[in-house]
Protein backbone atom coordinates (compact mmCIF):
# COMPACT_ATOMS: atom_id res chain seq x y z
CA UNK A 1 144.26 54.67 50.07
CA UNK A 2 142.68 53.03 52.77
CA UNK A 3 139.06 53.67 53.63
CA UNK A 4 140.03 54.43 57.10
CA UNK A 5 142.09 57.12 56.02
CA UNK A 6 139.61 58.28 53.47
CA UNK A 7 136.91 58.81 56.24
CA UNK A 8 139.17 60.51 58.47
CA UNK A 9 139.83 62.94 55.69
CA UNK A 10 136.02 63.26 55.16
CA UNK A 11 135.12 63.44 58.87
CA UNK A 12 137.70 66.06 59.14
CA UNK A 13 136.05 68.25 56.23
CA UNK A 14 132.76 67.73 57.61
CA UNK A 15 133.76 69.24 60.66
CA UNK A 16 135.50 72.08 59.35
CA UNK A 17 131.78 72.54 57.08
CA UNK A 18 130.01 72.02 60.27
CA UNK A 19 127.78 69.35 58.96
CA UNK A 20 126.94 67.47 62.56
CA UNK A 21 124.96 64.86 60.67
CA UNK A 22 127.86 63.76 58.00
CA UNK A 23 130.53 64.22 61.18
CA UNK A 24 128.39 61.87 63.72
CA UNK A 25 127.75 59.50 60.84
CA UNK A 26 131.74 59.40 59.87
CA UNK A 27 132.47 59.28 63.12
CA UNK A 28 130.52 55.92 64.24
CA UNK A 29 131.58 54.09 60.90
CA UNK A 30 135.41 54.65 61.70
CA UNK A 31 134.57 53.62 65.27
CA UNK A 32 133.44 50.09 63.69
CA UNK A 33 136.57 50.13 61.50
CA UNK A 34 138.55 50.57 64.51
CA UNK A 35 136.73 48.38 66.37
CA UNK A 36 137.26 45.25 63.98
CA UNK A 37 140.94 46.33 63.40
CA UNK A 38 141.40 45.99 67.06
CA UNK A 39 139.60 42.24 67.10
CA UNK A 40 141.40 41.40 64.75
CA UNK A 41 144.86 42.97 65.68
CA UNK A 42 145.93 43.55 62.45
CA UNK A 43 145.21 46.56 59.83
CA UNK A 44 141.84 45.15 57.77
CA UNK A 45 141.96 44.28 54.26
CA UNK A 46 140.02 45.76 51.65
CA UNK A 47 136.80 43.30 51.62
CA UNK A 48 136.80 43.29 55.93
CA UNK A 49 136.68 47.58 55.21
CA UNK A 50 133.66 46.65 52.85
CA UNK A 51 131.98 43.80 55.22
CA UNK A 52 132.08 46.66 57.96
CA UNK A 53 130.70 48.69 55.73
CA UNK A 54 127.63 46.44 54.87
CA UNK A 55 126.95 45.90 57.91
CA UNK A 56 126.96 49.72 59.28
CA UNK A 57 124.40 50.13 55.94
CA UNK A 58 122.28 47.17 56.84
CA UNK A 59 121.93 48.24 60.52
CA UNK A 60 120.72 51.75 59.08
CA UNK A 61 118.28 50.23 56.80
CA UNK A 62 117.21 47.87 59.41
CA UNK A 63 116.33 50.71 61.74
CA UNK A 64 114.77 52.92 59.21
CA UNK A 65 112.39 50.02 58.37
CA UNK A 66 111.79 49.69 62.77
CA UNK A 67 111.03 53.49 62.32
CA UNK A 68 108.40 53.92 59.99
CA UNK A 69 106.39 50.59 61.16
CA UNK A 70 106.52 52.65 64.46
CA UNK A 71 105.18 55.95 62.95
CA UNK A 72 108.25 57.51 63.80
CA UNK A 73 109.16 59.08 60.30
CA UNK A 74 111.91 61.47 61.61
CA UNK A 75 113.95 59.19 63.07
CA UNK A 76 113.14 56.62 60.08
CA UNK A 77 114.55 59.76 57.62
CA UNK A 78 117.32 60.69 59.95
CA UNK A 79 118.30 57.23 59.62
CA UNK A 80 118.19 56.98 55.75
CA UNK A 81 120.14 60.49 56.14
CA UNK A 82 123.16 58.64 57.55
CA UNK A 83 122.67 55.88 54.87
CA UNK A 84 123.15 57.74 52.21
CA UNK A 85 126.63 59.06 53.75
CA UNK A 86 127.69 55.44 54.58
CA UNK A 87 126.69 54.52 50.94
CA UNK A 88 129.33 57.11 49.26
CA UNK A 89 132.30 54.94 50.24
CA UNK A 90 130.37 51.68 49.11
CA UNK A 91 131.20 50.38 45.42
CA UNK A 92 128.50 50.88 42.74
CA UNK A 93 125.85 47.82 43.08
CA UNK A 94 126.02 44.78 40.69
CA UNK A 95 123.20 44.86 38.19
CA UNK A 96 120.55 42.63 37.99
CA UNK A 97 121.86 40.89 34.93
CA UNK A 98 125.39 40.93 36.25
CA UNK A 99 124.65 38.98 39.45
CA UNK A 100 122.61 36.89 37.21
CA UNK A 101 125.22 35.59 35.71
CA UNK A 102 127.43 35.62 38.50
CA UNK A 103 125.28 33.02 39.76
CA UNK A 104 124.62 30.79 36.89
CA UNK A 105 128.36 30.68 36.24
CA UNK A 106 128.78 29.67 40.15
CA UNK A 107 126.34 26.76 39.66
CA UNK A 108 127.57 25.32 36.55
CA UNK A 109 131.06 25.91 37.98
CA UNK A 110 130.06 24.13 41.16
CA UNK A 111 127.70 21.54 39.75
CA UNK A 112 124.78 22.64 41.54
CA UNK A 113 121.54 20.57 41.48
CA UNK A 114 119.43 21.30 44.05
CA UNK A 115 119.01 23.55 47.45
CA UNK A 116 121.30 21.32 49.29
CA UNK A 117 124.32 23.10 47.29
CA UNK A 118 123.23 25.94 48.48
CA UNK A 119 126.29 27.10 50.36
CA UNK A 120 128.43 25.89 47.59
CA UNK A 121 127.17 28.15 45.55
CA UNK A 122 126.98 31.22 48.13
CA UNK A 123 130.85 30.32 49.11
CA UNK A 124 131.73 30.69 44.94
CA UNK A 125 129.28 34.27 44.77
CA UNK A 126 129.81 36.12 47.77
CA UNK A 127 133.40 36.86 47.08
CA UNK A 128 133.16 37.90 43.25
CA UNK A 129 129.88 40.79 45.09
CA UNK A 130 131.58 41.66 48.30
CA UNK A 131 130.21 44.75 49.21
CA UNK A 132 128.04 45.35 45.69
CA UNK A 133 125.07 43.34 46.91
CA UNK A 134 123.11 42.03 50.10
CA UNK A 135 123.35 38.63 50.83
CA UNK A 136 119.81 38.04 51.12
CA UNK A 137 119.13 38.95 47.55
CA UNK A 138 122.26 36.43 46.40
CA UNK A 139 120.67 34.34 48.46
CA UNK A 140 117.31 34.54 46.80
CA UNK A 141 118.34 34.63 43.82
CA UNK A 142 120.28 31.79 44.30
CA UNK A 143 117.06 29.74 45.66
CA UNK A 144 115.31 30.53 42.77
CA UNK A 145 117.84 29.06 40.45
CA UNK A 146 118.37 25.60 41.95
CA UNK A 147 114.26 25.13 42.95
């Protein structure tokens, strides 16, 4: 089933249970489905669902953080609110260990040696953890290996 479909089923419960928070949260992810199927002008595959997706979670997480170092806790909770509801149709994270690996086998696989394979290495990871971890901590993680 596609994960438009699944949060049209969801928005529609929501509204039916009267849950305004869930409903406006539903309702601005499937607009940024839409909104890349229609750039795109096709239906979007599985990992575009889940790259809309991160970056719905990331923009939620991003403004939470602008939030609190304003003093504005409500808004920094409502925000984390509408996280969590984005993060139910996420897969479960990679592990620690997992990605570790992940990455190891990408620079052996790769022949990595220093920072300047870099992307090489990034371009082998980041489609094995679409959507099951951040970039930036790949990329860290990543840095650490080949310094």
């Amino acid at each position: 089933m596609s994960l438009i479909v699944l949060i049209e089923e969801e928005l529609r419960e929501a509204m039916r249970a009267r849950d305004r928070l869930r409903a406006d949260t539903l309702r601005l992810t499937l607009s940024s489905l839409r909104a890349a199927e229609k750039e795109l002008q096709r239906p979007l595959g599985e990992s575009e669902e889940l790259q809309v997706l991160q970056r719905e979670r990331k923009r939620r997480t991003e403004a939470a953080e602008a939030f609190r170092e304003a003093g504005r806790e409500e808004q920094a909770d409502a925000e984390d609110a509408e996280l969590a509801v984005i993060e139910e149709f996420m897969p479960e994270p990679v592990s620690e260990e997992e990605l570790e690996r992940i990455v190891d086998d990408a620079i052996a696989e790769t022949g990595a040696t220093s920072l300047r394979d870099l992307g090489r290495v990034m371009a082998d990871v980041m489609p094995q953890v679409a959507g099951r971890a951040d970039g930036s901590t790949v990329s860290r993680l990543v840095r650490e290996k080949l310094a």
